[in-house]
Protein backbone atom coordinates (compact mmCIF):
# COMPACT_ATOMS: atom_id res chain seq x y z
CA UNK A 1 -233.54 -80.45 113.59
CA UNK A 2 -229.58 -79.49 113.06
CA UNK A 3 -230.97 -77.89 109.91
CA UNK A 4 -233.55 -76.08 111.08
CA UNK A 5 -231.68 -74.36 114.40
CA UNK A 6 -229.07 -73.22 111.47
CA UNK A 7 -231.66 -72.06 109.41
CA UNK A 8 -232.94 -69.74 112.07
CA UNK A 9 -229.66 -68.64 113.59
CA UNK A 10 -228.50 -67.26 109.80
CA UNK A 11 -227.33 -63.83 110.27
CA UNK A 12 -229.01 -62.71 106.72
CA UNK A 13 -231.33 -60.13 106.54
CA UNK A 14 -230.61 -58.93 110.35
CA UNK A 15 -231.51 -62.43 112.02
CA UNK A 16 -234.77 -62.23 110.40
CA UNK A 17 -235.39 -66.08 110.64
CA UNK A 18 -234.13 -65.76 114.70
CA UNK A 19 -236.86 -62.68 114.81
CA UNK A 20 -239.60 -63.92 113.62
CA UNK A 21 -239.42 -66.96 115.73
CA UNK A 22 -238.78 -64.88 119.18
CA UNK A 23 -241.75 -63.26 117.94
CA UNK A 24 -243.93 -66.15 117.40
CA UNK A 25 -242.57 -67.11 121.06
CA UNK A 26 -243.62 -63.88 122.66
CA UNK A 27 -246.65 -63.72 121.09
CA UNK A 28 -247.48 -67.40 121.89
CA UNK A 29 -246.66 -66.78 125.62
CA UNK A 30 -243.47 -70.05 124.88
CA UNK A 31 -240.42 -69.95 127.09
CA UNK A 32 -237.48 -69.38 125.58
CA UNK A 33 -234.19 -68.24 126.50
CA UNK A 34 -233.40 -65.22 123.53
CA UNK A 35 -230.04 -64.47 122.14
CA UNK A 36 -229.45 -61.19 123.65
CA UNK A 37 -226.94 -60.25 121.09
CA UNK A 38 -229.39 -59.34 119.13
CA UNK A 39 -231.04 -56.66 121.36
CA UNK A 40 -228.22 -55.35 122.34
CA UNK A 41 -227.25 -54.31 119.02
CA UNK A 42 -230.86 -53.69 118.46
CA UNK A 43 -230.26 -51.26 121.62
CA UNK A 44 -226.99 -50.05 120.58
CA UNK A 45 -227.70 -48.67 116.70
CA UNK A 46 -231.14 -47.36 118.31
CA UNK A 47 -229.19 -45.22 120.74
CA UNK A 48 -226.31 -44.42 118.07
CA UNK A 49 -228.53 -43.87 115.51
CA UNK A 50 -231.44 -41.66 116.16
CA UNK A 51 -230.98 -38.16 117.98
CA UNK A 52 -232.17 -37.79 121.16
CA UNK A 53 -233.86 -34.37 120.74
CA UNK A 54 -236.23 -33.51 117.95
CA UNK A 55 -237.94 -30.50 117.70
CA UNK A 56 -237.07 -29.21 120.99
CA UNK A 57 -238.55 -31.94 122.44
CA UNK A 58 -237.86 -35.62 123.25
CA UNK A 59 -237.58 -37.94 120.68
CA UNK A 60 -240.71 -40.24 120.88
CA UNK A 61 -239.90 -42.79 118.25
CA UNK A 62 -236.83 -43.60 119.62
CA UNK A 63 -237.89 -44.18 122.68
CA UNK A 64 -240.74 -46.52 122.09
CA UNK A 65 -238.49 -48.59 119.70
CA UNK A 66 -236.20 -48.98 123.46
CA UNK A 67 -239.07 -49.90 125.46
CA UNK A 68 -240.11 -52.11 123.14
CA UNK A 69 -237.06 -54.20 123.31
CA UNK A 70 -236.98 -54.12 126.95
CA UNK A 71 -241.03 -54.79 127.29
CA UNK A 72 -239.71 -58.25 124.97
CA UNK A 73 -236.72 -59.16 127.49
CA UNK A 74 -238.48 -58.53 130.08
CA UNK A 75 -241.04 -60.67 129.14
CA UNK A 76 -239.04 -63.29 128.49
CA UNK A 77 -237.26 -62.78 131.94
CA UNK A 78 -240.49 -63.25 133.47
CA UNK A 79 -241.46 -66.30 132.26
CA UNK A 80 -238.49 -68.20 132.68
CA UNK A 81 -238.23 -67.13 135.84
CA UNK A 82 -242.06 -68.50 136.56
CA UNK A 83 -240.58 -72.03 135.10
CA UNK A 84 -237.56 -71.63 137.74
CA UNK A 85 -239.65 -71.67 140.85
């Protein structure tokens, strides 16, 4: 089990490991408590690195890839919080 937790926490390749299980979480409607570490520097080199105006007008890609991290927390917020009552 030690092995496997390590396995998945690995930093290489952007958490991809820790992603794809969060995924398989969300998607599987689990509970599980995320590392939010991860969005927030998801959130972070979103913000830093994509402009906020394109074209004169809002930039649309960047903010779907925000509420997309969000939609996942909050998500995850909700369900826990379903277990806590």
């Amino acid at each position: 089990l030690a092995g496997h937790f390590i396995e998945v926490v690995e930093s290489a390749n952007n958490y991809r490991n820790y992603r794809q299980e969060l995924q398989a979480a969300i998607v599987s409607n689990k509970v599980c408590i995320p590392h939010l570490y991860v969005y927030n520097r998801d959130l972070v080199l979103i913000d830093n690195g994509n402009l906020d105006i394109v074209n004169g007008g809002l930039n649309q890609a960047k903010l779907e890839l925000l509420s997309s991290i969000v939609h996942n927390v909050r998500i995850l917020q909700e369900r826990a919080k379903s277990i806590a009552e």
